[in-house]
Structure formats: C-alpha cells, structure tokens
Protein backbone atom coordinates (compact mmCIF):
# COMPACT_ATOMS: atom_id res chain seq x y z
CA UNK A 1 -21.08 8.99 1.94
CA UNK A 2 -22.09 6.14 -0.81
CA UNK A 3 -20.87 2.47 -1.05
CA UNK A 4 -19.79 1.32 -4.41
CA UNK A 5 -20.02 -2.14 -4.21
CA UNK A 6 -18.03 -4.35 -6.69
CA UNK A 7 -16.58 -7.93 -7.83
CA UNK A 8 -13.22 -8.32 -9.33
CA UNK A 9 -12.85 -11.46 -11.35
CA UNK A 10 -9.16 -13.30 -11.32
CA UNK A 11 -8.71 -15.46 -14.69
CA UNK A 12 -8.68 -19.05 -13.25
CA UNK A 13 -11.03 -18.40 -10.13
CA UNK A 14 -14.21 -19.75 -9.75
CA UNK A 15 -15.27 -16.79 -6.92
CA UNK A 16 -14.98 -13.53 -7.69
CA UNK A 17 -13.68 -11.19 -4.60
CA UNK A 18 -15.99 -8.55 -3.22
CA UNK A 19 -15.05 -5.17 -2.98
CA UNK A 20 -16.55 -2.35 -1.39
CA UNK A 21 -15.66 1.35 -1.56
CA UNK A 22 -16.61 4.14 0.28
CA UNK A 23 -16.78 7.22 -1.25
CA UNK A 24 -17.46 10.67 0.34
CA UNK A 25 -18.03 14.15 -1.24
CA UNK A 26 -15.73 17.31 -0.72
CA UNK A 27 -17.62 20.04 -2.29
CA UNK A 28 -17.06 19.39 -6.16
CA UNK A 29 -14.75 16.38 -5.64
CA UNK A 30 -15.06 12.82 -4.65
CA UNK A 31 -12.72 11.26 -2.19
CA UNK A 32 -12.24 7.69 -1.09
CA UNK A 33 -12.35 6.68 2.60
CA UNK A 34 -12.44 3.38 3.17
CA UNK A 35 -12.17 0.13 0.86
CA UNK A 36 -13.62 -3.04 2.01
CA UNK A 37 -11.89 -6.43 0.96
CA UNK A 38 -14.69 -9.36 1.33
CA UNK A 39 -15.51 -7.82 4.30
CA UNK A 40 -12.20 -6.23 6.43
CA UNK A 41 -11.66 -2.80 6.26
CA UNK A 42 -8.40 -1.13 5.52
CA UNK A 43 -9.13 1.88 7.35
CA UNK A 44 -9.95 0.03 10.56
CA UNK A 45 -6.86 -2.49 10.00
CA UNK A 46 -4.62 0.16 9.74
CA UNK A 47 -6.37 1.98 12.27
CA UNK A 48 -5.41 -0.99 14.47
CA UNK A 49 -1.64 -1.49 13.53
CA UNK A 50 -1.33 1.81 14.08
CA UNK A 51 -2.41 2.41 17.35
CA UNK A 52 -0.39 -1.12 18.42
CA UNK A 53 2.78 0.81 17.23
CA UNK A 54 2.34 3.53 18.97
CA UNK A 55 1.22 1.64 22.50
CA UNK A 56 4.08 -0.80 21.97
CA UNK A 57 6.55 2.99 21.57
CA UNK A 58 5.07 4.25 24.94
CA UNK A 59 1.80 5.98 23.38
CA UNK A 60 4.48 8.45 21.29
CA UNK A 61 3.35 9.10 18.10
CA UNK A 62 7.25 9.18 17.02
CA UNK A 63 7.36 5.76 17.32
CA UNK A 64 4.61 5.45 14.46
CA UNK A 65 6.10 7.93 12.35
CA UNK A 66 9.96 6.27 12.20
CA UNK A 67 8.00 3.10 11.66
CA UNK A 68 6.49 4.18 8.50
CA UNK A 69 9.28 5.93 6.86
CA UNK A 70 11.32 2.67 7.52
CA UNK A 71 8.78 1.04 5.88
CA UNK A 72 8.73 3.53 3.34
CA UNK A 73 12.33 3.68 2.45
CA UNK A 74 12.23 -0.50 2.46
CA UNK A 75 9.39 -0.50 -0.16
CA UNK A 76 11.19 2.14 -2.06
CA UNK A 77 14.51 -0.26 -2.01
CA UNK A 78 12.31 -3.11 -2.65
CA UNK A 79 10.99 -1.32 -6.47
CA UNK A 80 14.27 -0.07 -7.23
C-alpha cells in the first residue's frame, strides 16, 4: 500500500485542502482504498455509519442494505 498525498486548490481560497489517497496493488492493477480529507477517513466514516445502522436495525445486516438502496434510489431521483 502507498499514500499519494495531494492539495487541491479552490479559486478564491487562501488554503488549499489536503488530500490523501491510499492506493493498494492487485497484481497488475491499482486499486484505491481509502481517501483521506484533511485528515478523516472515508473508509472509517463509513465504516462507522454503517455499523450504527445496522446496531440501531437489531445487528441485521438487512437493515443496512434497505438503507442504502433508499438512499440510492433518492440520489438517483435527486439527478434526474
């Protein structure tokens, strides 16, 4: 696993935001695992709402799953 660290620059902001990804290898390919957003992790964010979902649905992973295709289908209606 590398870290490819990085700065994106927003046209009127004085402080650029730092951005970290983490990149693993899968034989030939490269795959990303984990981007870093000045400092919080999306894997271990969603790693968190996810496992509140399914403790608040009785430790059922159903209760995750129907969560995110509701959340699917209301981001689909959302771009449509």
């Amino acid at each position: 696993m590398v870290t490819v660290f990085s700065e994106i620059e927003r046209p009127g902001v004085a402080k650029p935001v730092h951005v970290d990804w983490r990149v693993g290898t899968n034989g030939a390919s490269y795959k990303l695992l984990d981007v870093i957003v000045e400092g919080a992790s999306l894997s271990n964010t969603l790693r968190s709402d996810f496992g509140s979902i399914v403790r608040q649905e009785g430790n059922q992973i159903g209760g995750l799953l129907t969560a995110l295709r509701e959340k699917t289908e209301a981001l689909k209606a959302e771009h449509n």
